[in-house]
N, C-alpha and C. Protein backbone atom coordinates (compact mmCIF):
# COMPACT_ATOMS: atom_id res chain seq x y z
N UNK A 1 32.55 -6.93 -26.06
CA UNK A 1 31.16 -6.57 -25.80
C UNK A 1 30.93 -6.38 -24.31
N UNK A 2 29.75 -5.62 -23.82
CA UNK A 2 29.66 -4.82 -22.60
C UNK A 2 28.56 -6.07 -22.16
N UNK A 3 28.20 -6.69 -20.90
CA UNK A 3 27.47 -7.18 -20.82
C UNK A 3 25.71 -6.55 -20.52
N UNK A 4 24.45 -7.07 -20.68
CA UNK A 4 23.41 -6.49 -20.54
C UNK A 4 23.49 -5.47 -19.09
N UNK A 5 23.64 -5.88 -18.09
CA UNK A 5 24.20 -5.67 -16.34
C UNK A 5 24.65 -4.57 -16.55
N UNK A 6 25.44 -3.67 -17.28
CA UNK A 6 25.90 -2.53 -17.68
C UNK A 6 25.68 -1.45 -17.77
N UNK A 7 24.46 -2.15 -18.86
CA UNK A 7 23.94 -1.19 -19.57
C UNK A 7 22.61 -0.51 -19.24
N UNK A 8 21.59 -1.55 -18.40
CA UNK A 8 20.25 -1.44 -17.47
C UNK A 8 20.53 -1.00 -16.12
N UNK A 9 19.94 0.52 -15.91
CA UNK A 9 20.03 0.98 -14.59
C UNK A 9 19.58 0.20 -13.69
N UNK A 10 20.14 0.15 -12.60
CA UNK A 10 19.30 -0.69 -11.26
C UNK A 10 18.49 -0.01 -10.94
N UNK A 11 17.45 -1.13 -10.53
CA UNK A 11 16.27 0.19 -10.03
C UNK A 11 16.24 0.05 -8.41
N UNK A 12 15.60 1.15 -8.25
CA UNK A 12 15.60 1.57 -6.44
C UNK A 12 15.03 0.79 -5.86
N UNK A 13 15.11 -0.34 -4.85
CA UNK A 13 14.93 -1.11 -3.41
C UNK A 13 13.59 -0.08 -3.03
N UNK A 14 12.24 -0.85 -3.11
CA UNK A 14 10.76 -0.46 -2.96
C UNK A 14 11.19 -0.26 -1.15
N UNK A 15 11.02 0.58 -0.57
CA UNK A 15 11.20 0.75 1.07
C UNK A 15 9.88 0.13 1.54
N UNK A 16 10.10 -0.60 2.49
CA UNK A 16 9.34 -1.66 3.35
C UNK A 16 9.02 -1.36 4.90
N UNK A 17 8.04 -2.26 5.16
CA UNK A 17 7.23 -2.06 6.41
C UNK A 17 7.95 -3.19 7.13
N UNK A 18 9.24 -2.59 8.08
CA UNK A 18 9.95 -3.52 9.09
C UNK A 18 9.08 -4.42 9.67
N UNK A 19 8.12 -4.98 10.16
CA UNK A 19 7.61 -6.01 10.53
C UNK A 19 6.99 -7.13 9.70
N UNK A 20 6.48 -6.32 8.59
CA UNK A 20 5.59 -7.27 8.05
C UNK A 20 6.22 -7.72 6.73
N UNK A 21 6.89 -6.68 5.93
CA UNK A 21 7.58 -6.84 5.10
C UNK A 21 6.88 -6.62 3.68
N UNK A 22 5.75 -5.60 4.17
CA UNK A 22 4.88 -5.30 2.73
C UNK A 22 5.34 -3.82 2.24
N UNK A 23 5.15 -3.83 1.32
CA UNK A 23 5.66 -2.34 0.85
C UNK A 23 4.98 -1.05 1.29
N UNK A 24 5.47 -0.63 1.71
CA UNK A 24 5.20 0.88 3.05
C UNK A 24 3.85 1.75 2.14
N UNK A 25 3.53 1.64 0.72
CA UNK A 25 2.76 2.19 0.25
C UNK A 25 1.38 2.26 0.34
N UNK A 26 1.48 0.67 0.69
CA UNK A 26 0.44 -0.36 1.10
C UNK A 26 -0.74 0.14 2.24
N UNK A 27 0.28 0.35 3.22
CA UNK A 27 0.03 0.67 5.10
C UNK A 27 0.39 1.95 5.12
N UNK A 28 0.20 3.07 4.16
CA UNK A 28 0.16 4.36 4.40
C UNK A 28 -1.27 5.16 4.92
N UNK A 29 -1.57 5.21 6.07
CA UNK A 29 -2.60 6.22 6.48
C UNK A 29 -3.44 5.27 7.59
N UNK A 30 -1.97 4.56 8.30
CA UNK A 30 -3.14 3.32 8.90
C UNK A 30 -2.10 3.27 10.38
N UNK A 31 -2.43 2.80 11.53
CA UNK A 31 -1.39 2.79 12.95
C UNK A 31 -2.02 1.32 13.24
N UNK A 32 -1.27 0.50 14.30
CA UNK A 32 -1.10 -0.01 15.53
C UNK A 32 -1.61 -1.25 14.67
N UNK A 33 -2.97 -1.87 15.21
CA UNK A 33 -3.48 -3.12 15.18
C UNK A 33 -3.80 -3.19 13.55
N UNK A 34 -4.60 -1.92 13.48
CA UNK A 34 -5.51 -2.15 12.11
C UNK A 34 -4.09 -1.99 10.64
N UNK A 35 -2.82 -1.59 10.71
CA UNK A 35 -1.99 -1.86 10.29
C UNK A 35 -1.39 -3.30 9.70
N UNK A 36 -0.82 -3.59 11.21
CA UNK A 36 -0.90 -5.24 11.27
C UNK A 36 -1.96 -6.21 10.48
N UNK A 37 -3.37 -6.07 10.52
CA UNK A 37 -4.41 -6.81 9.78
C UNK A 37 -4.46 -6.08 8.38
N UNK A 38 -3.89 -5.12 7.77
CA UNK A 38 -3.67 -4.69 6.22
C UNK A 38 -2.93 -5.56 5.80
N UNK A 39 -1.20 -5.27 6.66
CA UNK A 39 -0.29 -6.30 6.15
C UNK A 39 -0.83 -7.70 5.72
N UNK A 40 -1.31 -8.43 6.87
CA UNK A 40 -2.00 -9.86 6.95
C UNK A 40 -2.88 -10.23 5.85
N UNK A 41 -4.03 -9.00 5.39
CA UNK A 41 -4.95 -9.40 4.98
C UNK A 41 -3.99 -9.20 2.99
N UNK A 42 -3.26 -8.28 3.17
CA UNK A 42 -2.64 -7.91 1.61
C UNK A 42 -1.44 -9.56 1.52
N UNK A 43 -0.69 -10.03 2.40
CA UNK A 43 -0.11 -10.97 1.94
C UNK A 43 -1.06 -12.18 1.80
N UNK A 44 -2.50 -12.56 2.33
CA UNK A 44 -3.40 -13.28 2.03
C UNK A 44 -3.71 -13.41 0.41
N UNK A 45 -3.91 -12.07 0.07
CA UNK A 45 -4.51 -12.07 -1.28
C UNK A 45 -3.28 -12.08 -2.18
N UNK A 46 -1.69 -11.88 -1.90
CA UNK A 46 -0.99 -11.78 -2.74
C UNK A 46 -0.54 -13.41 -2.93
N UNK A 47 -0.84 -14.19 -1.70
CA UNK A 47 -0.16 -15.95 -1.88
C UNK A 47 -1.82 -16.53 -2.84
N UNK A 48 -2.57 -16.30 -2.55
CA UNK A 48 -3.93 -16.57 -3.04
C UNK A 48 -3.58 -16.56 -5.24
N UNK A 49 -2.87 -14.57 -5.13
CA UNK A 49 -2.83 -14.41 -6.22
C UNK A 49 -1.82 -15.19 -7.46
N UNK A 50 -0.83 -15.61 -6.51
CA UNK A 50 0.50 -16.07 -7.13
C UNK A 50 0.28 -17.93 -7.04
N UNK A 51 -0.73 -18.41 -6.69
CA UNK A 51 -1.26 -19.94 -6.98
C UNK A 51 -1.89 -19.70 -7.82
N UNK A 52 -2.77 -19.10 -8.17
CA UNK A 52 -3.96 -18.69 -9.17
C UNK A 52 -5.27 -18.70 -8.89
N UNK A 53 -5.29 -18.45 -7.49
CA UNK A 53 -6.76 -19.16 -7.21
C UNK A 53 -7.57 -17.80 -7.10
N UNK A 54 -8.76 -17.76 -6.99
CA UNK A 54 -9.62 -16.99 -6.65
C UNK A 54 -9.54 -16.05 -5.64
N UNK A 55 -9.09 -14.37 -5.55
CA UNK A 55 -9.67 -13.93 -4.54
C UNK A 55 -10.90 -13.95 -4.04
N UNK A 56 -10.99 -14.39 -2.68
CA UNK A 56 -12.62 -13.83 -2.67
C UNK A 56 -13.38 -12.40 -2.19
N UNK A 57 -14.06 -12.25 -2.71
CA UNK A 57 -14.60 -10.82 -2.49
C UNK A 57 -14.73 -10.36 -0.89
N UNK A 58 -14.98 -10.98 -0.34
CA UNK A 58 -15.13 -10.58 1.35
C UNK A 58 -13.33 -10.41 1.79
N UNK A 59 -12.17 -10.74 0.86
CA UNK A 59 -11.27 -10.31 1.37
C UNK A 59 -10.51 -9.22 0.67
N UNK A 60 -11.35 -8.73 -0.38
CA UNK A 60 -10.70 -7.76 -1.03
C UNK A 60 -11.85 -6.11 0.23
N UNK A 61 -12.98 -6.74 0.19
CA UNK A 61 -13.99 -5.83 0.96
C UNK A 61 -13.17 -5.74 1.85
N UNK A 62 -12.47 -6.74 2.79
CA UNK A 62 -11.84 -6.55 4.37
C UNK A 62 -10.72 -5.52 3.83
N UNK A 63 -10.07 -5.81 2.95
CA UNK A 63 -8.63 -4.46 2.91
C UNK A 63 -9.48 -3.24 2.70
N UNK A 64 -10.10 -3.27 1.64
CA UNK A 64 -10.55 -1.56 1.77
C UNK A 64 -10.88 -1.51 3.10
N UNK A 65 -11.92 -1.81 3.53
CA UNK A 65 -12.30 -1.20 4.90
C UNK A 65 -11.10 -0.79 5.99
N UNK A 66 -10.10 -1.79 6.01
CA UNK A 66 -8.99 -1.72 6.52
C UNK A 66 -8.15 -0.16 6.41
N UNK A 67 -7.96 0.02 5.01
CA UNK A 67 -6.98 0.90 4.27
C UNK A 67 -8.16 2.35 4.83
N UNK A 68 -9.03 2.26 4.47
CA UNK A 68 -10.23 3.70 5.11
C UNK A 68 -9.53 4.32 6.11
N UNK A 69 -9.25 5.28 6.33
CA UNK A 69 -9.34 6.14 7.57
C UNK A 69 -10.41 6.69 7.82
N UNK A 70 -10.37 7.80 8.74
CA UNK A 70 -11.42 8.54 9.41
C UNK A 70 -11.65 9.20 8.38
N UNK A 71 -12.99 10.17 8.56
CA UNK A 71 -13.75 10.46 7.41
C UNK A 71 -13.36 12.09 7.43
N UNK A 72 -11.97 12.44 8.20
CA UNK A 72 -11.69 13.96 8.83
C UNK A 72 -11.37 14.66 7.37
N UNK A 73 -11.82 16.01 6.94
CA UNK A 73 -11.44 16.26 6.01
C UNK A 73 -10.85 17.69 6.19
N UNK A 74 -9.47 18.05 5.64
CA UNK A 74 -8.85 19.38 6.06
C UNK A 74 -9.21 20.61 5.00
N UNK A 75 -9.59 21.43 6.12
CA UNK A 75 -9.86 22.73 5.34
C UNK A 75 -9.14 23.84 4.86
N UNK A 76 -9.23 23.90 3.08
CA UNK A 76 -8.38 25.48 2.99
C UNK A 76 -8.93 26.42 3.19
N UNK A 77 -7.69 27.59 3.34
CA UNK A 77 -8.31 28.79 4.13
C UNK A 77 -8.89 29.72 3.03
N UNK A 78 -9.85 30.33 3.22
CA UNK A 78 -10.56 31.26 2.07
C UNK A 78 -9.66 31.81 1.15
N UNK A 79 -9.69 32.40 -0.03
CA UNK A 79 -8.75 32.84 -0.84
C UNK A 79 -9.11 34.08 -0.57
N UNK A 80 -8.21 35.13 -0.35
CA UNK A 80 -8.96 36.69 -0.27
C UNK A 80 -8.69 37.01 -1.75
N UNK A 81 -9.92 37.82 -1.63
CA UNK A 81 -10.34 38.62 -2.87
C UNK A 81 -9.27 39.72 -3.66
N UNK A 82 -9.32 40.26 -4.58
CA UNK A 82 -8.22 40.77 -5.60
C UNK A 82 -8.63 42.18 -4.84
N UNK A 83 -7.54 43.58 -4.83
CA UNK A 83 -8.02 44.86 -4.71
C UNK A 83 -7.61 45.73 -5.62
């Protein structure tokens, strides 16, 4: 017999945020300081989550605000018309 290890693909190594060590998906659309306080504020709520205790709402409010970028929105270019 083949053992289970065999037969179950490995799955792919989630790529990470060299400093902080949160998953890069996390801290996508964010630089410098306000980065750093995503990481901080997401491993807060993940030790919080894995005791069982209560998030509290003022720290789920602090990541969104965190995760927000600027409000810049990119424009497509007109579609030209059929001839």
């Amino acid at each position: 017999m083949t053992s289970r290890e065999s037969l179950v693909p490995k799955r792919k190594r989630v790529p990470k945020d060299k400093r902080s060590k949160v998953p890069k998906k996390y801290l996508s659309g964010t630089k410098g300081t306000k980065r750093t306080q995503l990481a901080s504020v997401i491993k807060r709520i993940a030790k919080l989550y894995k005791e069982g205790k209560t998030v509290p709402k003022s720290l789920l409010k602090q990541r969104i605000a965190l995760g927000k970028g600027s409000a810049k929105k990119k424009r497509s270019k007109a579609k030209k018309g059929r001839r």
